[in-house]
C-alpha atoms as a PDB file:
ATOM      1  CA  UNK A   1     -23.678  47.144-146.684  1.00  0.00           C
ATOM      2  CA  UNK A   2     -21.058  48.779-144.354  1.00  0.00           C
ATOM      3  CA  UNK A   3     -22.104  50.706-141.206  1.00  0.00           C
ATOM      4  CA  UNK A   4     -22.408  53.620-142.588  1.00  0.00           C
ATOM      5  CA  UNK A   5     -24.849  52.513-145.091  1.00  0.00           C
ATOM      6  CA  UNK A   6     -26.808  50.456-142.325  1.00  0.00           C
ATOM      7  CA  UNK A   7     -26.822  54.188-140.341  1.00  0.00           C
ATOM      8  CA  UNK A   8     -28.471  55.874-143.668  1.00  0.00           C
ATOM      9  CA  UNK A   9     -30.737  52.720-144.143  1.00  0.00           C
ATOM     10  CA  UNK A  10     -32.211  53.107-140.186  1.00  0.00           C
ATOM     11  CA  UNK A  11     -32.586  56.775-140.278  1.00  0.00           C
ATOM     12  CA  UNK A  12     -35.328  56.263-143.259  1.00  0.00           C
ATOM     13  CA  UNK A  13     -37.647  54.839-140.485  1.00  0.00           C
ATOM     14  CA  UNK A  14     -38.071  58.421-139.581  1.00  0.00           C
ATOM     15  CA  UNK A  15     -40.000  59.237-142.866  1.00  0.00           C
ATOM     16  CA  UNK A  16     -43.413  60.317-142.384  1.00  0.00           C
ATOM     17  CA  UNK A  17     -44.461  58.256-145.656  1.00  0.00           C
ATOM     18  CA  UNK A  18     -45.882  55.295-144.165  1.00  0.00           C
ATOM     19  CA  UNK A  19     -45.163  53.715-147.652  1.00  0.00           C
ATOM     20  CA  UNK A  20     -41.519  54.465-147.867  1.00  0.00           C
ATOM     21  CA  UNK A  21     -40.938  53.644-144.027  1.00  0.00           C
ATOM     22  CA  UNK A  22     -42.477  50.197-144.886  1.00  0.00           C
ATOM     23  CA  UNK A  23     -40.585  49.334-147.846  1.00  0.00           C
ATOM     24  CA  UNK A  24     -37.538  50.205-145.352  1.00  0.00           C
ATOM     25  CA  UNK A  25     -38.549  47.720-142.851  1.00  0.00           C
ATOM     26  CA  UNK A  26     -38.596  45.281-145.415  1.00  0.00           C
ATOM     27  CA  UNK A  27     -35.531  45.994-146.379  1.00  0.00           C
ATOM     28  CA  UNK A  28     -33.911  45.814-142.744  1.00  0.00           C
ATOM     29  CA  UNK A  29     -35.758  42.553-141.996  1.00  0.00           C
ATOM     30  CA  UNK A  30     -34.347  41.224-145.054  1.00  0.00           C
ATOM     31  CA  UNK A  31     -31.061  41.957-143.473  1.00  0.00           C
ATOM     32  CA  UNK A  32     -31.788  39.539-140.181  1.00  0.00           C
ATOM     33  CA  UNK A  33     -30.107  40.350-136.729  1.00  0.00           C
ATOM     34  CA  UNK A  34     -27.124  41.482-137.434  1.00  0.00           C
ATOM     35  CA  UNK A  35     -28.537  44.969-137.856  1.00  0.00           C
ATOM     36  CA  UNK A  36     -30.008  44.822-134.568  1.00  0.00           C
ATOM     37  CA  UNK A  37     -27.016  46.818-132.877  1.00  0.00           C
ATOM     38  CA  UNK A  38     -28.292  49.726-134.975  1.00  0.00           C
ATOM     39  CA  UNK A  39     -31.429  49.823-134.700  1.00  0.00           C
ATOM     40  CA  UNK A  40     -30.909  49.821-131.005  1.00  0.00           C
ATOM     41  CA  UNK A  41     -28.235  52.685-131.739  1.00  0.00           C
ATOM     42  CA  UNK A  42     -30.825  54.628-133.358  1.00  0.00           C
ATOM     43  CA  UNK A  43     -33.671  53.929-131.077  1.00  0.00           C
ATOM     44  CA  UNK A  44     -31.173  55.844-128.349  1.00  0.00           C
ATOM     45  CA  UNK A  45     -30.317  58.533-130.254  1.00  0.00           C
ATOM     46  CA  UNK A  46     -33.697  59.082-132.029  1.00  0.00           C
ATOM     47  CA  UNK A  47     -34.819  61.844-129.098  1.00  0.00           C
ATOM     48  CA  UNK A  48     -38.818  61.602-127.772  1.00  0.00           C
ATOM     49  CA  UNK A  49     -40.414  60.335-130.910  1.00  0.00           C
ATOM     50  CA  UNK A  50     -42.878  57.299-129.961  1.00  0.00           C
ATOM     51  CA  UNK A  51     -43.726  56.337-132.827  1.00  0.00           C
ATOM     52  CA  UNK A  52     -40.158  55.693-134.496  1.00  0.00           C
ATOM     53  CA  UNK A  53     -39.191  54.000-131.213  1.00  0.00           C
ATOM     54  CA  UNK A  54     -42.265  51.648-131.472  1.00  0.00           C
ATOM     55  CA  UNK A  55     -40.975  50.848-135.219  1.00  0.00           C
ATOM     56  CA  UNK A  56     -37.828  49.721-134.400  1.00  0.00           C
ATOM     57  CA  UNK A  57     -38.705  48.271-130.982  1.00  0.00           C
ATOM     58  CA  UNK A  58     -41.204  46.205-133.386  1.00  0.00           C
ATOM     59  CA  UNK A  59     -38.342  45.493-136.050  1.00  0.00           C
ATOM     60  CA  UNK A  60     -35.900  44.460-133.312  1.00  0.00           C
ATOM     61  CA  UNK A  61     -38.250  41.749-131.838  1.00  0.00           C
ATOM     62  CA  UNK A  62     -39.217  40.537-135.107  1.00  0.00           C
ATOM     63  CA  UNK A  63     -35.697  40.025-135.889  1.00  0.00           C
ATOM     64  CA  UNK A  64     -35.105  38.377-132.554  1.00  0.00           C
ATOM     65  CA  UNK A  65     -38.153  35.947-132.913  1.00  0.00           C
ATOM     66  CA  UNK A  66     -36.605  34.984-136.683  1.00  0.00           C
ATOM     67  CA  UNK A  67     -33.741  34.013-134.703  1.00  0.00           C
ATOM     68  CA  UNK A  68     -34.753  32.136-132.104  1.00  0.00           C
ATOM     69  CA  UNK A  69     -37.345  30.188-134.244  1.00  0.00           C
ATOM     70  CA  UNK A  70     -34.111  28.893-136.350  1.00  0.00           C
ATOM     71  CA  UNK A  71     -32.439  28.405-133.715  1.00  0.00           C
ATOM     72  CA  UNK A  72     -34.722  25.926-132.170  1.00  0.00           C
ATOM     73  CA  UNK A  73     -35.300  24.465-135.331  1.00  0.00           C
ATOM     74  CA  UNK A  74     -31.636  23.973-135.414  1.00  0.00           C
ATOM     75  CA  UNK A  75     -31.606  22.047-131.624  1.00  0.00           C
ATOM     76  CA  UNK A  76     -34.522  20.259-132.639  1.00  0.00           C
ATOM     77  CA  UNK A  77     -32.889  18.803-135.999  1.00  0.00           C
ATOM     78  CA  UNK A  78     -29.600  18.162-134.455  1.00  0.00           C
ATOM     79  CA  UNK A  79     -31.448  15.681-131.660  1.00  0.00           C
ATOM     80  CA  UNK A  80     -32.170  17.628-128.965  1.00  0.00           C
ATOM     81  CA  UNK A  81     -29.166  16.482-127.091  1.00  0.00           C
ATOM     82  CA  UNK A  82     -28.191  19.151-124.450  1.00  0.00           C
ATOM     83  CA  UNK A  83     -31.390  20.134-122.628  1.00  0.00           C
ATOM     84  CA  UNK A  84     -29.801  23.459-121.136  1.00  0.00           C
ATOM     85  CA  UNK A  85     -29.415  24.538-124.457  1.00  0.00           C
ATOM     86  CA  UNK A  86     -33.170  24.078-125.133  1.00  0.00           C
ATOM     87  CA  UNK A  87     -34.215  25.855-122.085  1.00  0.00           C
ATOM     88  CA  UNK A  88     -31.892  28.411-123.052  1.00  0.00           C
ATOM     89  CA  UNK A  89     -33.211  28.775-125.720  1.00  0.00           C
ATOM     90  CA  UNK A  90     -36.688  29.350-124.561  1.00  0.00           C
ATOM     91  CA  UNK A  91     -35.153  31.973-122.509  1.00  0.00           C
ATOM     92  CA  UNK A  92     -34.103  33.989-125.281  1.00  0.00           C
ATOM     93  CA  UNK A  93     -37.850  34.742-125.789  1.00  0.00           C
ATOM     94  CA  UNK A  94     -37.532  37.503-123.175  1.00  0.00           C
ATOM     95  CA  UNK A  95     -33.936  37.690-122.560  1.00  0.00           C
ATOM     96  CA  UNK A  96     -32.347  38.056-126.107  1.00  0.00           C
ATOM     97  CA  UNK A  97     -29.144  39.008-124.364  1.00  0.00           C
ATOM     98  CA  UNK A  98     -28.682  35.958-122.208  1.00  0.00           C
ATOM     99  CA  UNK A  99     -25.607  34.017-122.590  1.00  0.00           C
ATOM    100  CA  UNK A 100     -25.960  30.093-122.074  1.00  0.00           C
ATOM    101  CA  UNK A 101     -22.447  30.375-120.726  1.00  0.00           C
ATOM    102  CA  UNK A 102     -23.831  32.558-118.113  1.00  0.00           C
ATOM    103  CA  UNK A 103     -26.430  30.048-117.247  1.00  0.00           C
ATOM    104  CA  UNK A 104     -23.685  26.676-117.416  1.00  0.00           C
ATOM    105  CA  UNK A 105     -21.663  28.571-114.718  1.00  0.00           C
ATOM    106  CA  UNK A 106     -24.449  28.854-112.160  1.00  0.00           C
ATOM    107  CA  UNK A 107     -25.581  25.279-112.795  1.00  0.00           C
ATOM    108  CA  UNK A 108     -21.937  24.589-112.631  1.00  0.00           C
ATOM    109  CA  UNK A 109     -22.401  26.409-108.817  1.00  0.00           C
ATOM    110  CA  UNK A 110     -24.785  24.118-107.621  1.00  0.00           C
ATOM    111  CA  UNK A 111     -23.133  21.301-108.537  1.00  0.00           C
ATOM    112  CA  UNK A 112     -19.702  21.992-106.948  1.00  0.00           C
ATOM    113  CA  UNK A 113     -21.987  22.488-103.865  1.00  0.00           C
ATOM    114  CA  UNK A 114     -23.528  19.470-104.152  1.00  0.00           C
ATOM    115  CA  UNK A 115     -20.237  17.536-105.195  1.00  0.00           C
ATOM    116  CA  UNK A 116     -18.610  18.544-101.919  1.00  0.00           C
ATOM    117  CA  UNK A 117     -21.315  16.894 -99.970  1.00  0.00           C
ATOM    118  CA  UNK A 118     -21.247  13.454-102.418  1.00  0.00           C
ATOM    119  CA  UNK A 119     -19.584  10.554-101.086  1.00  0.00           C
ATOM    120  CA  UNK A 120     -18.173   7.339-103.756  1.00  0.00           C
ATOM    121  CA  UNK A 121     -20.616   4.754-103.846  1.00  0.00           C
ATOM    122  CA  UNK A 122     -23.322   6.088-101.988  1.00  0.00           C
ATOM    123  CA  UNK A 123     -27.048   4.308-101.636  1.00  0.00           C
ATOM    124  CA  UNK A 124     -29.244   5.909-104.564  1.00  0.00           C
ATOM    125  CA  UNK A 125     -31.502   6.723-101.329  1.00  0.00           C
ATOM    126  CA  UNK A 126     -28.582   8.319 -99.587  1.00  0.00           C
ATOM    127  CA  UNK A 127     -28.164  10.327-103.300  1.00  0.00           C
ATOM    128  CA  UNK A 128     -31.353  11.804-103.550  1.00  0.00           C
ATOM    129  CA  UNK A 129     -30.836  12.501 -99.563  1.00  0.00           C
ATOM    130  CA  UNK A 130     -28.359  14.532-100.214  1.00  0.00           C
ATOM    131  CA  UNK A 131     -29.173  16.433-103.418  1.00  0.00           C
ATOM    132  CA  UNK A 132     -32.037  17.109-101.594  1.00  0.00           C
ATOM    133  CA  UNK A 133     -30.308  18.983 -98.833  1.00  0.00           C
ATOM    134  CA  UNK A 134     -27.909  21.058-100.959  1.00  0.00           C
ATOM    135  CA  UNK A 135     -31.072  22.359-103.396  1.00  0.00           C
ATOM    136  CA  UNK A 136     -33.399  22.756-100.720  1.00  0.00           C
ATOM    137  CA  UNK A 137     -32.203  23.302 -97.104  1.00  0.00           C
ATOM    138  CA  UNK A 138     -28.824  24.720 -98.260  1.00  0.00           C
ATOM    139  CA  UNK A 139     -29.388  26.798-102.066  1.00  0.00           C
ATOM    140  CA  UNK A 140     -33.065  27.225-101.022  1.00  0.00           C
ATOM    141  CA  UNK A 141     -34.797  26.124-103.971  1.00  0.00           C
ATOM    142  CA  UNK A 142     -38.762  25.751-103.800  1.00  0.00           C
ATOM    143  CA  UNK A 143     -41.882  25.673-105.050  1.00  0.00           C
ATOM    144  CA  UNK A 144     -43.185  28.679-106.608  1.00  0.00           C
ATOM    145  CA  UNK A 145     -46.541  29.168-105.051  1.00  0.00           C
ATOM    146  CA  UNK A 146     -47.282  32.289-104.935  1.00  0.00           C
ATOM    147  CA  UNK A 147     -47.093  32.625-108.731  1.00  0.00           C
ATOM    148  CA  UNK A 148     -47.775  29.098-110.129  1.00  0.00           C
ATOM    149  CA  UNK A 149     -48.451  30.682-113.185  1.00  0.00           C
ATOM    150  CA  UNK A 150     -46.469  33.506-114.102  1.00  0.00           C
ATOM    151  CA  UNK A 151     -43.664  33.124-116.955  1.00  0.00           C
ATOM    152  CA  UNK A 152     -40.773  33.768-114.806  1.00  0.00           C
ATOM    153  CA  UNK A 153     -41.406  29.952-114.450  1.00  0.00           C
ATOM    154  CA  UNK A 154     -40.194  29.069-117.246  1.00  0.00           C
ATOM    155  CA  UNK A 155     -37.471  31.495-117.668  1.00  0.00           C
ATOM    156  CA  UNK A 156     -34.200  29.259-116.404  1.00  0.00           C
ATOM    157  CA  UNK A 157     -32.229  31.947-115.518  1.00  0.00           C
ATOM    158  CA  UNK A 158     -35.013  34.117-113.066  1.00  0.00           C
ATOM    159  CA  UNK A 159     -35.862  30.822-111.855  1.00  0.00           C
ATOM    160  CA  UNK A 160     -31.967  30.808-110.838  1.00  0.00           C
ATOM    161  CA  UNK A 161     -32.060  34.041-109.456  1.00  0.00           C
ATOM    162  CA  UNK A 162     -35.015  33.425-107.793  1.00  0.00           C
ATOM    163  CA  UNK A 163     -34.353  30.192-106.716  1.00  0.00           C
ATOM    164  CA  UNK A 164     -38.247  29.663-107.149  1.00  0.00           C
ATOM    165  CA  UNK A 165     -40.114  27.714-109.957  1.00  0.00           C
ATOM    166  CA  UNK A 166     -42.747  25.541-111.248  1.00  0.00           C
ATOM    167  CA  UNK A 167     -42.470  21.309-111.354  1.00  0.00           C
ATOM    168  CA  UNK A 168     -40.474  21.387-114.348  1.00  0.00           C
ATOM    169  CA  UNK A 169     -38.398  24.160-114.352  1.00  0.00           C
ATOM    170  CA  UNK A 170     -37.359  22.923-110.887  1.00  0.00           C
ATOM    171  CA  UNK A 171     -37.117  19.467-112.664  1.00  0.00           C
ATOM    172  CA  UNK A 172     -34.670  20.391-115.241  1.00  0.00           C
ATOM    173  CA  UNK A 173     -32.430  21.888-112.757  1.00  0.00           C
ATOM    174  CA  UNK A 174     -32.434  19.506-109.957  1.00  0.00           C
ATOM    175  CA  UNK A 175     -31.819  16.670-113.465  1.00  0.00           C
ATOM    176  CA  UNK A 176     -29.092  18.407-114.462  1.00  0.00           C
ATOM    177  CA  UNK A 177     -26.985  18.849-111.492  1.00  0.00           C
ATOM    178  CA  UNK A 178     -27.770  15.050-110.582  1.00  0.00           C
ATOM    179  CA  UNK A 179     -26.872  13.877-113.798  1.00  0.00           C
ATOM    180  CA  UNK A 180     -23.263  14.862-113.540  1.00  0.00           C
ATOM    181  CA  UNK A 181     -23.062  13.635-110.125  1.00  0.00           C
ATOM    182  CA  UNK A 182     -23.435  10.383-112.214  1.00  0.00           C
ATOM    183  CA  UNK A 183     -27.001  10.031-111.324  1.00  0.00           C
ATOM    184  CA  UNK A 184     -29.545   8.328-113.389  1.00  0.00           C
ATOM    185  CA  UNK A 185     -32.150  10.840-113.406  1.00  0.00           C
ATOM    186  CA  UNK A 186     -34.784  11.453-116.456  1.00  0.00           C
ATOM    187  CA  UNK A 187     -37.804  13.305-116.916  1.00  0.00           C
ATOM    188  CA  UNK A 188     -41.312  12.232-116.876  1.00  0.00           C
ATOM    189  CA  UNK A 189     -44.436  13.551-118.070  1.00  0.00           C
ATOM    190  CA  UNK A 190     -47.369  13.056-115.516  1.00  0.00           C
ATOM    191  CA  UNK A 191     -50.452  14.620-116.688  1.00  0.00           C
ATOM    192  CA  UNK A 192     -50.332  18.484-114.404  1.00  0.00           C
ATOM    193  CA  UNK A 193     -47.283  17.662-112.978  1.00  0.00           C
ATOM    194  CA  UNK A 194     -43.498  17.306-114.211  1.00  0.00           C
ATOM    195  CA  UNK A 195     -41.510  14.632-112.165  1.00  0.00           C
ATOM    196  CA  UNK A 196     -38.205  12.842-112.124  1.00  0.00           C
ATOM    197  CA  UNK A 197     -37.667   9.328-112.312  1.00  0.00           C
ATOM    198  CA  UNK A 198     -34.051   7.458-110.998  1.00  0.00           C
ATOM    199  CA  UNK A 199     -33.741   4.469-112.687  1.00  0.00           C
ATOM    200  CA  UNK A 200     -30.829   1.937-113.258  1.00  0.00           C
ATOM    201  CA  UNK A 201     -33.025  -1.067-114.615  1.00  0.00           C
ATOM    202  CA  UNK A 202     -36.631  -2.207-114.553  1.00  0.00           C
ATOM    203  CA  UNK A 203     -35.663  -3.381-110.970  1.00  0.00           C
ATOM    204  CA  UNK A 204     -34.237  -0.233-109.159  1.00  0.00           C
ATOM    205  CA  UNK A 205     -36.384   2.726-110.395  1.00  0.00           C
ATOM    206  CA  UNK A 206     -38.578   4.690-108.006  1.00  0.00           C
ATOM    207  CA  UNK A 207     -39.670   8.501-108.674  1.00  0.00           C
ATOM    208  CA  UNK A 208     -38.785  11.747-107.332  1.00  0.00           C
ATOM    209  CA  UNK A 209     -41.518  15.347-106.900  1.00  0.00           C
ATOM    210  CA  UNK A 210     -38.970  17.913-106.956  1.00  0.00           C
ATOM    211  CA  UNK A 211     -41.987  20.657-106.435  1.00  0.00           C
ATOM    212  CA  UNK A 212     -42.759  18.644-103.437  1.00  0.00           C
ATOM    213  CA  UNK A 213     -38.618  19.144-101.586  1.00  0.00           C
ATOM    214  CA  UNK A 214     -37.695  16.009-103.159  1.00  0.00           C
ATOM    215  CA  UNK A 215     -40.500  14.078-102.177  1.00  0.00           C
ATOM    216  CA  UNK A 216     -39.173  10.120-103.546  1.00  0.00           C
ATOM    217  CA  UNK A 217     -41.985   8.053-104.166  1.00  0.00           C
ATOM    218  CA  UNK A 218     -42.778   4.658-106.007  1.00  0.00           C
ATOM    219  CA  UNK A 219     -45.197   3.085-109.058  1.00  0.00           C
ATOM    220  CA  UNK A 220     -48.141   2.562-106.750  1.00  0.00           C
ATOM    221  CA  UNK A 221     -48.198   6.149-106.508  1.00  0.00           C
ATOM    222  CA  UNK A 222     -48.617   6.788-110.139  1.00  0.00           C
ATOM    223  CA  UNK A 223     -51.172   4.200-110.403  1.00  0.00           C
ATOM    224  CA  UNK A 224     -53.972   5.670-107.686  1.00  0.00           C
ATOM    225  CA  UNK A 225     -52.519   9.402-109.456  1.00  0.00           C
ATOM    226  CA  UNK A 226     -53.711   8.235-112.618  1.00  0.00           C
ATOM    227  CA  UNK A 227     -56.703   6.570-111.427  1.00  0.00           C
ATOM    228  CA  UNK A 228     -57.763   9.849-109.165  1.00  0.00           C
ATOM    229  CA  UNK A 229     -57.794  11.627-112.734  1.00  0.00           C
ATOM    230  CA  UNK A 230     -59.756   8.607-114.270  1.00  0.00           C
ATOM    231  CA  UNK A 231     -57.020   8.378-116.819  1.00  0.00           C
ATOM    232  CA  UNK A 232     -56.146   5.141-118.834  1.00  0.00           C
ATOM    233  CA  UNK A 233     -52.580   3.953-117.783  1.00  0.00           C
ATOM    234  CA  UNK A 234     -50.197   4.846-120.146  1.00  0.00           C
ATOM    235  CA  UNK A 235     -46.326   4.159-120.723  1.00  0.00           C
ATOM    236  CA  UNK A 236     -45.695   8.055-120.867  1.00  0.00           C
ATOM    237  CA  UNK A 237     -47.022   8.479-117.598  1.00  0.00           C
ATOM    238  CA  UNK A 238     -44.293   6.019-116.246  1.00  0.00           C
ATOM    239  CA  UNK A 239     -41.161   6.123-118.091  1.00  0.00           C
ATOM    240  CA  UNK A 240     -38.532   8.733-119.462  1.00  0.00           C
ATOM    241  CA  UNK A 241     -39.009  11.255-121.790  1.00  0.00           C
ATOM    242  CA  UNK A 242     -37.050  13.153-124.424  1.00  0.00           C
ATOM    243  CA  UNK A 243     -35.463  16.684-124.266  1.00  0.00           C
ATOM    244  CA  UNK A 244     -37.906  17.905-127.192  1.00  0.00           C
ATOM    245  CA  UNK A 245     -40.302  16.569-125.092  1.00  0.00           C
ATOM    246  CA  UNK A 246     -39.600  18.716-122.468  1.00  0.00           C
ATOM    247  CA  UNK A 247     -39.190  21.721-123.946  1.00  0.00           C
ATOM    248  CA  UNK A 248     -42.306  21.449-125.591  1.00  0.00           C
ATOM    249  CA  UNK A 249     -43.901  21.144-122.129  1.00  0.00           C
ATOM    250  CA  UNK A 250     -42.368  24.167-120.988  1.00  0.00           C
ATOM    251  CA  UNK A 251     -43.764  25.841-124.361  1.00  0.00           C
ATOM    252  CA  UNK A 252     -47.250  24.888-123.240  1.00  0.00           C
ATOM    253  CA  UNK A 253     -46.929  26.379-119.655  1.00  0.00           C
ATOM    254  CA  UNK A 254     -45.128  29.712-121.091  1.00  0.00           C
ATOM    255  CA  UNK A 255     -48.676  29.986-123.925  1.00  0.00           C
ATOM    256  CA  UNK A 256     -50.711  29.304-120.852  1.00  0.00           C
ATOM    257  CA  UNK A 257     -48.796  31.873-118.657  1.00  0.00           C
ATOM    258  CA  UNK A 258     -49.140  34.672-121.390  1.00  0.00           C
ATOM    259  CA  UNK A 259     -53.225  33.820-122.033  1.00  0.00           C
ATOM    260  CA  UNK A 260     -53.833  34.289-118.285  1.00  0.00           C
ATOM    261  CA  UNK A 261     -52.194  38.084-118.793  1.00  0.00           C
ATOM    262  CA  UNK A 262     -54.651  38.538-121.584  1.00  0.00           C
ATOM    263  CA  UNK A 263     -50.490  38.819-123.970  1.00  0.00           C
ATOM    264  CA  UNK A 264     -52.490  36.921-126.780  1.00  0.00           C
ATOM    265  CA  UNK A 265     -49.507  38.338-128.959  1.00  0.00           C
ATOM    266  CA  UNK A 266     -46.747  36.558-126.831  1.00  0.00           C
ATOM    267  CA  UNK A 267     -49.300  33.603-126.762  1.00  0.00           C
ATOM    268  CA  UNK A 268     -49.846  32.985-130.208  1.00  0.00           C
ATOM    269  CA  UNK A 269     -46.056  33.546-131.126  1.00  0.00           C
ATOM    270  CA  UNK A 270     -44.848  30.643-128.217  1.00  0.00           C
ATOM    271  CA  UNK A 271     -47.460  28.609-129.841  1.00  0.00           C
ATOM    272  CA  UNK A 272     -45.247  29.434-133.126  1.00  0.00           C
ATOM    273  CA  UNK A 273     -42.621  28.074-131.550  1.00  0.00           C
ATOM    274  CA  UNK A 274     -44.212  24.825-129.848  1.00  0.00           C
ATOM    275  CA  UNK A 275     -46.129  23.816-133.485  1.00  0.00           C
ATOM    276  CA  UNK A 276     -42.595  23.810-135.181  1.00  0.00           C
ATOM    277  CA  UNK A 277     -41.518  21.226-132.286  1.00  0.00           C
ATOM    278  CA  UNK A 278     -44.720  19.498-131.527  1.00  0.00           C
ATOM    279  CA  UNK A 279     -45.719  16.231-133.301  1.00  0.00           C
ATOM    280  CA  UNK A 280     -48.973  14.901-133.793  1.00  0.00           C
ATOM    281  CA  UNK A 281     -49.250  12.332-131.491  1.00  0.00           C
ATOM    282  CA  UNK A 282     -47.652  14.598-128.614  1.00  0.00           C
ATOM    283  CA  UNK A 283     -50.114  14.799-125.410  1.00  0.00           C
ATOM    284  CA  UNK A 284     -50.550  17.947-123.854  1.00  0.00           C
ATOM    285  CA  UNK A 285     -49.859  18.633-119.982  1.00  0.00           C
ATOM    286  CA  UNK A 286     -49.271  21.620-118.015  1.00  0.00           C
ATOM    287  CA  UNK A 287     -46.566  22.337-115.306  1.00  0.00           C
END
């Protein structure tokens, strides 16, 4: 159809047969996102009529959702390789518009900032010192307290305007930026807490709480953690994770954030999303 036909096919959502306006929205879902800019178009131009706008603004996140669930499907099939492209993803949810280029350039900002403070052949200890200091005391990057919560969280690019977040958003940057400062860092999933590990072999590997400023800590923490919760050890609890892996987690905290709001639409649809990723044996953790 050319845009003049797409123009014609839109305007029908204006018919007051509900029959005939749903056989049209058929038709334009049938047509996937690429009709979007129209609809949007039309929703403009359409004058006060709240009911026509809540069709299309219906249609248009429909379409969007289609998307992203194929898209994710798509980074899930292909390995799961680049991790910003996950959480990108996952931002799409409420951002359809956001660019992952956008988001690579301000992760690329943090690490020029911490590149000019990295010195060749520093002490892992001195490494984490002073990644530490550029996220923290420098960029300001922190714990987000006040709204523990809330599904900003879990939203990469507010958490990079904010420069606030939860364990693993604040995880996921903190990894990325010391990954291509060459360091070894990886993902682990603690039950109610997100954490970092840094580890070149089984004998130089200790653990990092980025929630907690950068907070390095060792095994024997883990262990009395685990026992506290009166929780079986379990390899999991200690070693890397995958990418899938994490993106499920942040799945789980965005459902959680949009049940506490009472959003049981936006709940049951990022569920959607986390049963096409999630496998059987997967635990389930928050934060």
């Amino acid at each position: 159809m050319d845009s003049r036909e797409l123009k014609a096919l839109v305007s029908l959502l204006e018919d007051d047969d509900r029959e005939v306006s749903s056989l049209i929205e058929q038709k334009i879902r049938s047509l996937g996102d690429t009709i979007i800019p129209f609809l949007e178009d039309h929703w403009e131009n359409s004058g006060f009529n709240p009911l026509v706008q809540k069709r299309i603004e219906d249609l248009i996140h429909d379409l969007q959702f289609r998307t992203l669930t194929e898209r994710l499907r798509a980074w899930k099939n292909s390995g799961g390789t680049d991790l910003l492209e996950g959480l990108w993803l996952v931002a799409t949810y409420q951002y359809p518009d956001l660019s992952l280029e956008k988001l690579q350039q301000e992760i690329d900002q943090i690490y020029y900032d911490a590149w000019l403070e990295f010195r060749h052949g520093m002490h892992p200890a001195s490494q984490i010192d002073t990644l530490n200091y550029v996220f923290f005391k420098k960029l300001k990057f922190g714990a987000n307290t006040k709204n523990f919560h809330s599904a900003a969280n879990s939203m990469l690019n507010v958490v990079l305007e904010t420069h606030k977040g939860n364990p693993i958003s604040l995880c996921v940057l903190y990894m990325l930026v010391g990954r291509r400062l060459g360091m070894p860092l990886y993902g682990v999933n603690l039950p109610n807490l997100f954490v970092l590990t840094y580890k070149v072999n089984d004998d130089t590997q200790f653990y990092i709480n980025v929630f907690n400023k950068g907070l390095v800590f060792q095994k024997k923490d883990i262990d009395n953690y685990i026992a506290q919760l009166n929780l079986a050890p379990n390899p999991i609890f200690y070693e890397a994770c995958s990418n899938t892996d994490i993106v499920k987690r942040v799945l789980r905290n965005l459902t959680l954030a949009f049940e506490k709001t009472g959003d049981d639409d936006r709940a049951q649809e990022i569920n959607t999303l986390l049963k096409m990723l999630q496998e059987s044996d997967s635990p389930s953790f928050d934060n």
